[in-house]
N, C-alpha and C. Protein backbone atom coordinates (compact mmCIF):
# COMPACT_ATOMS: atom_id res chain seq x y z
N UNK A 1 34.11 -64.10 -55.84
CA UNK A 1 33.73 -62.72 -55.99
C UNK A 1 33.09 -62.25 -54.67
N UNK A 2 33.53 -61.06 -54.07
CA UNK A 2 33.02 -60.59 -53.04
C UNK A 2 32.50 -59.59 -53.10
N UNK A 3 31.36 -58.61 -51.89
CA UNK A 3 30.71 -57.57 -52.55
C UNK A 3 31.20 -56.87 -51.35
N UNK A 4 31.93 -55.71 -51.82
CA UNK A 4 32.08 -54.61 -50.66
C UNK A 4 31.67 -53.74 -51.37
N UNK A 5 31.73 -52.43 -50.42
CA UNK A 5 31.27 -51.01 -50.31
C UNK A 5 32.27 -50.15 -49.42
N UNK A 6 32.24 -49.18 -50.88
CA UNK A 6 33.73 -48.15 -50.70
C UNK A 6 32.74 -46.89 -49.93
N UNK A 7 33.20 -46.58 -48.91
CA UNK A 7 32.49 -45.48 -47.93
C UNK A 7 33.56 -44.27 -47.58
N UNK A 8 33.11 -42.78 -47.75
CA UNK A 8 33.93 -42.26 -47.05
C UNK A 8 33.74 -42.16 -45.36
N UNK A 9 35.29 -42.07 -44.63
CA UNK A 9 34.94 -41.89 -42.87
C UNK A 9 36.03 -40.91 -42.55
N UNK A 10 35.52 -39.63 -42.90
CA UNK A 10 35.95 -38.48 -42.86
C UNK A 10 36.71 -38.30 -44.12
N UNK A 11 38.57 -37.82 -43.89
CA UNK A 11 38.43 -37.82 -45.45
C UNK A 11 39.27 -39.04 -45.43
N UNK A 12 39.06 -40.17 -45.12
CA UNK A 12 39.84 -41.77 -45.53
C UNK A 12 38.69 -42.44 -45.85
N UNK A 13 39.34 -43.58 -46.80
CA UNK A 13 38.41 -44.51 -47.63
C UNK A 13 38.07 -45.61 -46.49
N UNK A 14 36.79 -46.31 -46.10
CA UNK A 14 36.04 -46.96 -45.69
C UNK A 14 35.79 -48.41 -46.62
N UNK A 15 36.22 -49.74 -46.13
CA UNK A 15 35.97 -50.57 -47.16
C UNK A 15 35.36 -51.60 -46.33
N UNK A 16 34.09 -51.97 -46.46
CA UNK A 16 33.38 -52.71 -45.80
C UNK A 16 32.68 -53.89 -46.20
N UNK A 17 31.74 -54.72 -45.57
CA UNK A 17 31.42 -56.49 -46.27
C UNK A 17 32.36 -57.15 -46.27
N UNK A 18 31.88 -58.50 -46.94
CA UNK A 18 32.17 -59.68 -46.39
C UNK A 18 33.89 -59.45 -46.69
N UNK A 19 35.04 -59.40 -46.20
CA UNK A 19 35.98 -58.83 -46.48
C UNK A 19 37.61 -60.37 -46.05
N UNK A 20 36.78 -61.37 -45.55
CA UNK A 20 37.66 -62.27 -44.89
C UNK A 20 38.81 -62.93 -46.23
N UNK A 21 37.41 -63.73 -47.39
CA UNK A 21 38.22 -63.79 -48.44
C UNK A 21 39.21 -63.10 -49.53
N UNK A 22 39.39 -61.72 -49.04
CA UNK A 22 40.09 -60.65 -48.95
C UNK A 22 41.08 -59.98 -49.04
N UNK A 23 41.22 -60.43 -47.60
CA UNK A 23 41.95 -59.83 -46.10
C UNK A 23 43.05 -59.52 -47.12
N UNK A 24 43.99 -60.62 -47.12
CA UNK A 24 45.55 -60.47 -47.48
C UNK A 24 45.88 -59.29 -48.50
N UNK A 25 44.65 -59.35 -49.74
CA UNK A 25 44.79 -58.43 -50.64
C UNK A 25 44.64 -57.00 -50.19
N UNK A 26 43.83 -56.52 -49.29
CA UNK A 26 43.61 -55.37 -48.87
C UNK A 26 44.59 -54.72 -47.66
N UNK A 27 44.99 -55.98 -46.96
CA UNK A 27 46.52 -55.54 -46.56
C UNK A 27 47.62 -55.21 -47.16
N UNK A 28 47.66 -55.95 -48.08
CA UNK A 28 48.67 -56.16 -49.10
C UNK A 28 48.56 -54.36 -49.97
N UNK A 29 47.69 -53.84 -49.99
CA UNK A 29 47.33 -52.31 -50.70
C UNK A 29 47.52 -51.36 -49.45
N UNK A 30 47.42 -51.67 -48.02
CA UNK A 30 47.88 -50.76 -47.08
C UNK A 30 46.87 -50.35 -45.94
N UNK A 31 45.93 -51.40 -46.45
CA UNK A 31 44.72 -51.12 -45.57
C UNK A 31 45.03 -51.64 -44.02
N UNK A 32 44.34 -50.33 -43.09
CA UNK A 32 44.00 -51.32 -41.86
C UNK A 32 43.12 -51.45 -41.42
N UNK A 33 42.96 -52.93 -40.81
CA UNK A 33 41.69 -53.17 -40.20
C UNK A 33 41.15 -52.23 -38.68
N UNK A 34 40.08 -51.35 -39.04
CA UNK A 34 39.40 -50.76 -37.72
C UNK A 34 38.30 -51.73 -37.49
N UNK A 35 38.39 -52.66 -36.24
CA UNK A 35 37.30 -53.27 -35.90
C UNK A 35 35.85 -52.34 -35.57
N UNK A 36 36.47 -51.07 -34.84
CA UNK A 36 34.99 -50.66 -34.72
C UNK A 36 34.35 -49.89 -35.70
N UNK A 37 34.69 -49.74 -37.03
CA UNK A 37 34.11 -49.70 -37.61
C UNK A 37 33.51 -50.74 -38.57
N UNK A 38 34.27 -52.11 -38.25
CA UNK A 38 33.75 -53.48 -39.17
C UNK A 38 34.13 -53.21 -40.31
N UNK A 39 35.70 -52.66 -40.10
CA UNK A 39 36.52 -52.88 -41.96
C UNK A 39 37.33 -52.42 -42.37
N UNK A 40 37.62 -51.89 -43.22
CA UNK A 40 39.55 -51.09 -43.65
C UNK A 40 39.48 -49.99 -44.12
N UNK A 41 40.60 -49.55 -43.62
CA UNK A 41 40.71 -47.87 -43.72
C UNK A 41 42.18 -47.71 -44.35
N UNK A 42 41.60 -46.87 -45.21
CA UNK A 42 43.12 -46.23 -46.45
C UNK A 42 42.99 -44.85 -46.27
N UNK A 43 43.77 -44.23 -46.88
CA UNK A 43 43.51 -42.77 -47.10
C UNK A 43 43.01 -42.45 -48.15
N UNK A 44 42.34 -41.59 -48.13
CA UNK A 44 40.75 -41.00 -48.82
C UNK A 44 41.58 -40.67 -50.40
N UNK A 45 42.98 -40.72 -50.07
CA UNK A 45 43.87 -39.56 -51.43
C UNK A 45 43.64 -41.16 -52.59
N UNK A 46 43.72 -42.57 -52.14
CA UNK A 46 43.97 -43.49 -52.79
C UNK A 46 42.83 -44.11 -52.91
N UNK A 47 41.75 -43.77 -53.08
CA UNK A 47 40.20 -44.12 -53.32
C UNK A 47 40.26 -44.79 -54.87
N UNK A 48 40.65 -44.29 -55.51
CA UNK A 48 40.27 -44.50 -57.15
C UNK A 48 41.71 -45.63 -57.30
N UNK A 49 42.60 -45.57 -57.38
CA UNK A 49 43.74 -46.76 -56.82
C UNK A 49 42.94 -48.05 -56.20
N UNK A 50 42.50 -47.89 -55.20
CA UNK A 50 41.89 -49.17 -54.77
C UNK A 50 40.76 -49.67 -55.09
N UNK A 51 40.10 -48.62 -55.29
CA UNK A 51 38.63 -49.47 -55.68
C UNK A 51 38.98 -50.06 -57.33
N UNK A 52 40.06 -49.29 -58.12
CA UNK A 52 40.36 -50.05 -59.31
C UNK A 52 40.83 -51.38 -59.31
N UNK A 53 41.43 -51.67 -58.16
CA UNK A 53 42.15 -52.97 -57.72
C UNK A 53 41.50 -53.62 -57.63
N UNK A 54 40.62 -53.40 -56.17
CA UNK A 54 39.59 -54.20 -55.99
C UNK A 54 39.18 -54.78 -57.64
N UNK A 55 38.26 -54.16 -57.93
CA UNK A 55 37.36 -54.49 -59.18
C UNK A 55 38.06 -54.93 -59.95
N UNK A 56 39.57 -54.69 -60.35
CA UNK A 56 40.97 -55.97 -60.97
C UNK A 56 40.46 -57.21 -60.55
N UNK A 57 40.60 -57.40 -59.53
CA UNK A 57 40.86 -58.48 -58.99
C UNK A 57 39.11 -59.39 -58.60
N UNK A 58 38.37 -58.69 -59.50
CA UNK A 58 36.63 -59.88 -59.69
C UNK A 58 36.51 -59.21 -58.54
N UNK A 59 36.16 -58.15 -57.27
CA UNK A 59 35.37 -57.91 -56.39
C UNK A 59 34.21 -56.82 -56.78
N UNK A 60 32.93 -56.93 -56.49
CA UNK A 60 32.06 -55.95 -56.94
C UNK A 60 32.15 -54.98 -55.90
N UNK A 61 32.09 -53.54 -56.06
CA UNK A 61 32.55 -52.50 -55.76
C UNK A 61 31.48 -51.16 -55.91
N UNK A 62 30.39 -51.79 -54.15
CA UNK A 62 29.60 -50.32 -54.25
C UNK A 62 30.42 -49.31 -53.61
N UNK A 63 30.29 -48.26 -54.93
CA UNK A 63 31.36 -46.80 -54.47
C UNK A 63 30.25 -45.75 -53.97
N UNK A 64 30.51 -45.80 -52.58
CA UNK A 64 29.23 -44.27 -52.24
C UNK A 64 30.42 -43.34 -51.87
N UNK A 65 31.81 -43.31 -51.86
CA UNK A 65 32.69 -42.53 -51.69
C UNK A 65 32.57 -41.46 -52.31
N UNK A 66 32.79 -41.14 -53.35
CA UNK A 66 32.31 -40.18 -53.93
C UNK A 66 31.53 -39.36 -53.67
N UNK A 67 30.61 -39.39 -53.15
CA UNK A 67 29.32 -38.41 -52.40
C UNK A 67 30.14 -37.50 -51.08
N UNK A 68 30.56 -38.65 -50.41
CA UNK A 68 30.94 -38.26 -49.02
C UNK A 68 32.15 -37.41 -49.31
N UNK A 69 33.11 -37.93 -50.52
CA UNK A 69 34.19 -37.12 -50.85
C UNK A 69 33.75 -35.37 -51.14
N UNK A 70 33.13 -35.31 -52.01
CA UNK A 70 31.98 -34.05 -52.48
C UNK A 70 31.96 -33.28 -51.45
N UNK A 71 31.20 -34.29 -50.34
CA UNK A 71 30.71 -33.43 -49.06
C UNK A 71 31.87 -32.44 -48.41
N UNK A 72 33.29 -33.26 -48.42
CA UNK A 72 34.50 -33.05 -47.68
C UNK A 72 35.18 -32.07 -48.41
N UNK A 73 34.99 -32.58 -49.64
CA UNK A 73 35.73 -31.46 -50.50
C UNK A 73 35.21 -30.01 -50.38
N UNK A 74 33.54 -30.33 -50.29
CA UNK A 74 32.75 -28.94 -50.44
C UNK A 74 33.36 -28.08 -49.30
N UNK A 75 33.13 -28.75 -48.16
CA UNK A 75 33.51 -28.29 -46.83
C UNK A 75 34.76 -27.78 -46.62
N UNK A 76 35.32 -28.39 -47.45
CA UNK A 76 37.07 -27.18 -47.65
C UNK A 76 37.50 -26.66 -48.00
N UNK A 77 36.31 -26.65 -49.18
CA UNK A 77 36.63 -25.43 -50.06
C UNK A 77 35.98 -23.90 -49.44
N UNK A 78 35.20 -24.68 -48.90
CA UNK A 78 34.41 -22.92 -48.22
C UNK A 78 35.45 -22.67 -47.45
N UNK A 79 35.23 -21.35 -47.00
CA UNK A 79 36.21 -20.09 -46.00
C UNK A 79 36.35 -20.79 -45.26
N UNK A 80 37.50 -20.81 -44.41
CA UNK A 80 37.58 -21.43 -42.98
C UNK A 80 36.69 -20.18 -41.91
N UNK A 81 36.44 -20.52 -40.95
CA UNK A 81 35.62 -19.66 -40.41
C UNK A 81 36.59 -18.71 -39.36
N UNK A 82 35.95 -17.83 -39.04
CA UNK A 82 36.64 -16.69 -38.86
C UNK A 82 37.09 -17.15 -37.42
N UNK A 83 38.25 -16.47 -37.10
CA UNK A 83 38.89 -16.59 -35.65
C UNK A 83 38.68 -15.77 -35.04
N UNK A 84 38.36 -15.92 -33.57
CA UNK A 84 37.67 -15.06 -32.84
C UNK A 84 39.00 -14.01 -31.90
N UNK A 85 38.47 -12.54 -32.31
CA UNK A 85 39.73 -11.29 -31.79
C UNK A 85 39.34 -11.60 -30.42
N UNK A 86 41.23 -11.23 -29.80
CA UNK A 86 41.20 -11.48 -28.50
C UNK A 86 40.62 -10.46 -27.86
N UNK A 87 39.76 -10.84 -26.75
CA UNK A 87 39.45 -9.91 -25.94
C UNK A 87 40.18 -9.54 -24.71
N UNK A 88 40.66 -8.02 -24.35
CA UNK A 88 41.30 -7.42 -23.54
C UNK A 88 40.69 -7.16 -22.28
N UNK A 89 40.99 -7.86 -21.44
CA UNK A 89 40.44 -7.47 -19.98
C UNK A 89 40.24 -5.58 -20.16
N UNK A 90 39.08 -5.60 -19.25
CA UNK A 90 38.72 -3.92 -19.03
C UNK A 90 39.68 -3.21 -18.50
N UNK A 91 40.25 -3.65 -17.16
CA UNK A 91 41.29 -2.97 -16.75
C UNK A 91 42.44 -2.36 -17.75
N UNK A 92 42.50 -3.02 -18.49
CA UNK A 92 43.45 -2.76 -19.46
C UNK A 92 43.42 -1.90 -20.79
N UNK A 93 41.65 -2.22 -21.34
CA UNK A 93 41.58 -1.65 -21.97
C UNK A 93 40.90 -0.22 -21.63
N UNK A 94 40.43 0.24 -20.63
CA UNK A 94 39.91 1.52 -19.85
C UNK A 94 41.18 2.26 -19.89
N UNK A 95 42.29 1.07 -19.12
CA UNK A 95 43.12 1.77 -18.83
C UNK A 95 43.50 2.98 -17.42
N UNK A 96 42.38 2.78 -17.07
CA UNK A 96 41.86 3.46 -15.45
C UNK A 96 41.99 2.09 -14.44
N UNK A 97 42.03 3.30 -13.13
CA UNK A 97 42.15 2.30 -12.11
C UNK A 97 40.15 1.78 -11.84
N UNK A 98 39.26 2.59 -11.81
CA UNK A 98 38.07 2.85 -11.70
C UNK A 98 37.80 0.81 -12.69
N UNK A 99 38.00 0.96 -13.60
CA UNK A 99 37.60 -0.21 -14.26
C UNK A 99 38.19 -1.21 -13.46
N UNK A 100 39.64 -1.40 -13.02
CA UNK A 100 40.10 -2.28 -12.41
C UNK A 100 39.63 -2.45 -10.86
N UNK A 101 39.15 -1.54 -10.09
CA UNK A 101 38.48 -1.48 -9.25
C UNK A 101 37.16 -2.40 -9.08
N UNK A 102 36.75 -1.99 -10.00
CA UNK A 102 34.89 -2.67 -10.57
C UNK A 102 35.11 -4.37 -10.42
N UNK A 103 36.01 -4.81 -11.45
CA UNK A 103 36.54 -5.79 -11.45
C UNK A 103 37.03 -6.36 -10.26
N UNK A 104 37.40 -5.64 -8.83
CA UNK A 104 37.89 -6.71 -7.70
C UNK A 104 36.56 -6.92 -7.02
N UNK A 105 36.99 -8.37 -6.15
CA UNK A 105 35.96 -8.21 -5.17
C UNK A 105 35.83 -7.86 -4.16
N UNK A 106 34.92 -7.37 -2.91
CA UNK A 106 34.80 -6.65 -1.96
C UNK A 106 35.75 -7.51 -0.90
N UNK A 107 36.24 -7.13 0.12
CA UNK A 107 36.87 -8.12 0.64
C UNK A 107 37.08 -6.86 2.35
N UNK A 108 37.30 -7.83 3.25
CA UNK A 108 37.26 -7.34 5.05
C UNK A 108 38.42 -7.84 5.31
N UNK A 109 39.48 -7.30 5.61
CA UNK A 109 40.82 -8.16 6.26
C UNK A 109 40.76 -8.72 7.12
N UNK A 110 40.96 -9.62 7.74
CA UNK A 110 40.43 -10.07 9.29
C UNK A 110 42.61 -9.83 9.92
N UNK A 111 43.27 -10.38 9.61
CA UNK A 111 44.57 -9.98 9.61
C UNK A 111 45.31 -9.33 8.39
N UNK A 112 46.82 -9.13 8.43
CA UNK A 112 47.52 -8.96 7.11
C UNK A 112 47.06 -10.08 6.52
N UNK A 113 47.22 -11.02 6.87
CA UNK A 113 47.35 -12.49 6.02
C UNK A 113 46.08 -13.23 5.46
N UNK A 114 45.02 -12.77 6.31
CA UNK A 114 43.59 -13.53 5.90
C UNK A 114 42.65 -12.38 5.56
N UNK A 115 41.65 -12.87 5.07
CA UNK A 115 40.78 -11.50 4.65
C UNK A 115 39.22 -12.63 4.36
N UNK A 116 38.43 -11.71 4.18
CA UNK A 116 36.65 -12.77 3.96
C UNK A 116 36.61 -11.56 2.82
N UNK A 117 36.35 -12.72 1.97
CA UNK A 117 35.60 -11.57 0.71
C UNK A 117 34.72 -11.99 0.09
N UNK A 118 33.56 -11.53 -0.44
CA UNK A 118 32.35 -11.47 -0.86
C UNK A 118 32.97 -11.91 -2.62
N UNK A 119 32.49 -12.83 -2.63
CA UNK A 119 33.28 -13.47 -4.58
C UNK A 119 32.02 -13.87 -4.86
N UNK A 120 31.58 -13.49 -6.61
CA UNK A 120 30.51 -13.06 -7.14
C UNK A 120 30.90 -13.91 -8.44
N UNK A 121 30.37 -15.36 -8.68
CA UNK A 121 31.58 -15.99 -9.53
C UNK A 121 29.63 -17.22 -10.29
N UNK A 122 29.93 -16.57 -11.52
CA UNK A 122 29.16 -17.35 -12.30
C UNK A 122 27.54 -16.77 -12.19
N UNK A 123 27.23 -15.81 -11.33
CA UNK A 123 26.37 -15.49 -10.80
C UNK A 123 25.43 -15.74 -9.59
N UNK A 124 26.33 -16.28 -8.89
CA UNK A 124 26.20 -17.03 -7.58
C UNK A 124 26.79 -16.30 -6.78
N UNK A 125 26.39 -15.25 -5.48
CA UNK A 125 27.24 -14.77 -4.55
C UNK A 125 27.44 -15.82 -3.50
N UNK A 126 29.16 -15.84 -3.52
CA UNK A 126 29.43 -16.61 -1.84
C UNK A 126 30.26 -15.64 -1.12
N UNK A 127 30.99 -16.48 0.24
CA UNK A 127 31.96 -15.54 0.99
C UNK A 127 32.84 -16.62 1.07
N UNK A 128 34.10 -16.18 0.47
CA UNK A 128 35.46 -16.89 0.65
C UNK A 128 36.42 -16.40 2.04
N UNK A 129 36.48 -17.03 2.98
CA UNK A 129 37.46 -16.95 4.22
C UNK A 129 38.44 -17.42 3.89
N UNK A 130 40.22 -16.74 3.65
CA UNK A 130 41.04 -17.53 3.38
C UNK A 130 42.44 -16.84 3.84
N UNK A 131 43.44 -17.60 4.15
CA UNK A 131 44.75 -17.03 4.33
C UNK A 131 45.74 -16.71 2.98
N UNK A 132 46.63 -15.72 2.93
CA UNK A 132 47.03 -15.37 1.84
C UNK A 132 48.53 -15.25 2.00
N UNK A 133 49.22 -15.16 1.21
CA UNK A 133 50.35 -15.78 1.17
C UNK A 133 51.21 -14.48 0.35
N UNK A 134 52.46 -14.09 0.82
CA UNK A 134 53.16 -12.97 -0.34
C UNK A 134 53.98 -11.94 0.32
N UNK A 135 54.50 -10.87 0.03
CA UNK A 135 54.50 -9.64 -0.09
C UNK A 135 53.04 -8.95 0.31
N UNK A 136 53.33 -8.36 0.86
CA UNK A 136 51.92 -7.41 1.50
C UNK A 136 51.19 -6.57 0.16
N UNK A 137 52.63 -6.34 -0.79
CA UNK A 137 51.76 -5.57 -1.76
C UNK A 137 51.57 -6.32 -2.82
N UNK A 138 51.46 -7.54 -2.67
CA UNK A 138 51.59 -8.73 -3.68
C UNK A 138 50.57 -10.14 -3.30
N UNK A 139 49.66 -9.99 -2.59
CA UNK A 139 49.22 -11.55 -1.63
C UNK A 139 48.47 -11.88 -3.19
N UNK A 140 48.79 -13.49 -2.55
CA UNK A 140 48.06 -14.56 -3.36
C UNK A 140 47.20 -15.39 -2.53
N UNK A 141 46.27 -15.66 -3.15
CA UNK A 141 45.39 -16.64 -2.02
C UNK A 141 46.43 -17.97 -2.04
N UNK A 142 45.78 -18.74 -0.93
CA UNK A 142 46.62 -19.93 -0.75
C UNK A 142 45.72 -20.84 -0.39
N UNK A 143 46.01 -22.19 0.03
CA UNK A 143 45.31 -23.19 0.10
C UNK A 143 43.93 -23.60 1.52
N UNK A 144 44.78 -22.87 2.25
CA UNK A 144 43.81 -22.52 3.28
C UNK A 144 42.88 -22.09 3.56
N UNK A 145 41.65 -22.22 3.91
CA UNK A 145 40.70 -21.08 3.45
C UNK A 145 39.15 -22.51 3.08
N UNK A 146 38.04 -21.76 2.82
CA UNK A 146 37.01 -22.18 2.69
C UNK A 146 36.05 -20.93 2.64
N UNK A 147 35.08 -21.37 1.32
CA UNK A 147 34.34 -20.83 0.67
C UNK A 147 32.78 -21.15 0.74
N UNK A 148 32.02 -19.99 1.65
CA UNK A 148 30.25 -20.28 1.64
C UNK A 148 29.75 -20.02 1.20
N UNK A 149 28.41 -21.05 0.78
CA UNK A 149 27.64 -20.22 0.18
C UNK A 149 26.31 -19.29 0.78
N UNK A 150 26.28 -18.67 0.40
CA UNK A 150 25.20 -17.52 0.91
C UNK A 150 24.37 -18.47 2.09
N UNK A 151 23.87 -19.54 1.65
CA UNK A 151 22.67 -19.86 2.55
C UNK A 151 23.65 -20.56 3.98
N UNK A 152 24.85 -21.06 3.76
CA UNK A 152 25.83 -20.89 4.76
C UNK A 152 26.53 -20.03 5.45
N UNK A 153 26.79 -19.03 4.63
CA UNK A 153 26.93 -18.25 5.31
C UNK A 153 25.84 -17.09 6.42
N UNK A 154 24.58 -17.56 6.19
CA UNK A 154 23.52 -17.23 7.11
C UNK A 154 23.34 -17.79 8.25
N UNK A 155 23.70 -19.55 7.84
CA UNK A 155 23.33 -20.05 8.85
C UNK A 155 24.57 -19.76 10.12
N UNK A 156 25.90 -19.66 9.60
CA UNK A 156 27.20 -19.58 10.45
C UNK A 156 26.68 -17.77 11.10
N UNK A 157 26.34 -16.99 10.63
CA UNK A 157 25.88 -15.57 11.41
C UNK A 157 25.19 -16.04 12.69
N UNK A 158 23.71 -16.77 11.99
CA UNK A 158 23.08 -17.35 13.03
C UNK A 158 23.55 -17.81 14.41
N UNK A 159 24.65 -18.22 14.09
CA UNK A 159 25.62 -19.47 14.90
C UNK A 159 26.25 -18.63 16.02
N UNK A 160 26.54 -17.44 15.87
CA UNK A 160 27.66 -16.67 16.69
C UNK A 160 27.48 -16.10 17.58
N UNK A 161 26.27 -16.17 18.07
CA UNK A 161 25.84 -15.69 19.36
C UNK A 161 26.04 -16.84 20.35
N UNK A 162 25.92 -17.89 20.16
CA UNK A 162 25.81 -19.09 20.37
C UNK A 162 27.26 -20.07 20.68
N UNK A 163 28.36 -19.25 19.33
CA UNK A 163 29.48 -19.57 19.26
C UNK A 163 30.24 -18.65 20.78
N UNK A 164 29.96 -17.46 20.36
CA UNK A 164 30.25 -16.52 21.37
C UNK A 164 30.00 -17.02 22.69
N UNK A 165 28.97 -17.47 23.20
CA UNK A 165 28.40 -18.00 24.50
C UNK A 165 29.61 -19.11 24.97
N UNK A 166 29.74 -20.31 24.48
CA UNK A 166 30.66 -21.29 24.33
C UNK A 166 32.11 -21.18 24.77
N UNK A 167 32.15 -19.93 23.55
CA UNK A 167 33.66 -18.95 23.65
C UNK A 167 34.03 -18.60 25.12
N UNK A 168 32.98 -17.83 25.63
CA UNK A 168 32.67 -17.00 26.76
C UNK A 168 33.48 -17.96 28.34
N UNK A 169 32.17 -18.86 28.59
CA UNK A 169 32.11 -19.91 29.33
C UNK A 169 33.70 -20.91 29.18
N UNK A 170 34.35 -20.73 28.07
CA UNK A 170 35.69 -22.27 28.08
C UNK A 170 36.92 -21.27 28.73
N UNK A 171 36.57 -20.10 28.51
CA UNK A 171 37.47 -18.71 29.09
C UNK A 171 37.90 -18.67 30.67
């Protein structure tokens, strides 16, 4: 006689203890062994099926399934919870250019192709320097490019008088 304990682990049956003298029988019903949980797993639908077996067959049979079943059942029986309505970018839903405007960021062309723009992202202002890639009335940023942050980008201002001098003199 062996003593297990019928557990629910989510909604599948949990069969745990000394389980070695067992084994064959609880395979033999469809169980598999999850080591990390230290025991066998059926589906939750065949709870009353097995634990009748079990207890057929002389094993004593603590059932806390039932509780946990309750819990699962309760939990599905309530509403599923509500799905969240998509939200429409402003531009779109304004429907104005003014909103879509708001929405870009400030940006300085330095050529057609590159531009420095002031990007305002998480609530962190930096300055992105980058080359862009496209149709003129179409650019995409591209891989090129590097992004400062504010306290870098102070120190590189700092720098350009300095850079300039350098510049000057290799001329």
């Amino acid at each position: 006689m062996v003593q297990l304990t019928a557990k629910a682990h989510g909604k599948a049956l949990l069969i745990q203890g000394d389980t070695r003298p067992c084994k064959d029988f609880l395979k033999s019903l469809g169980g598999k062994w999850a080591g990390g949980l230290s025991g066998w797993i059926f589906p939750g639908t065949k709870h009353a099926d097995i634990v009748e077996k079990l207890r057929g067959a002389s094993h004593m049979v603590q059932d806390s399934f039932s509780n946990g079943a309750a819990d699962a059942a309760g939990a599905a029986a309530s509403a599923p919870a509500a799905k969240r309505q998509k939200v429409e970018k402003a531009a779109d839903k304004a429907g104005g250019e003014e909103a879509a405007a708001a929405s870009e960021d400030f940006f300085v062309p330095l050529t057609n192709k590159r531009r420095i723009t002031v990007v305002s992202d998480g609530g962190k202002t930096s300055i992105d320097i980058r080359e862009y890639w496209g149709d003129a009335a179409d650019l995409k940023p591209g891989k090129k490019g590097i992004r400062l942050s504010t306290e870098d980008w102070e120190a590189l201002k700092e720098a350009i008088p300095r850079i300039d001098e350098q510049m000057a003199s290799s001329s």
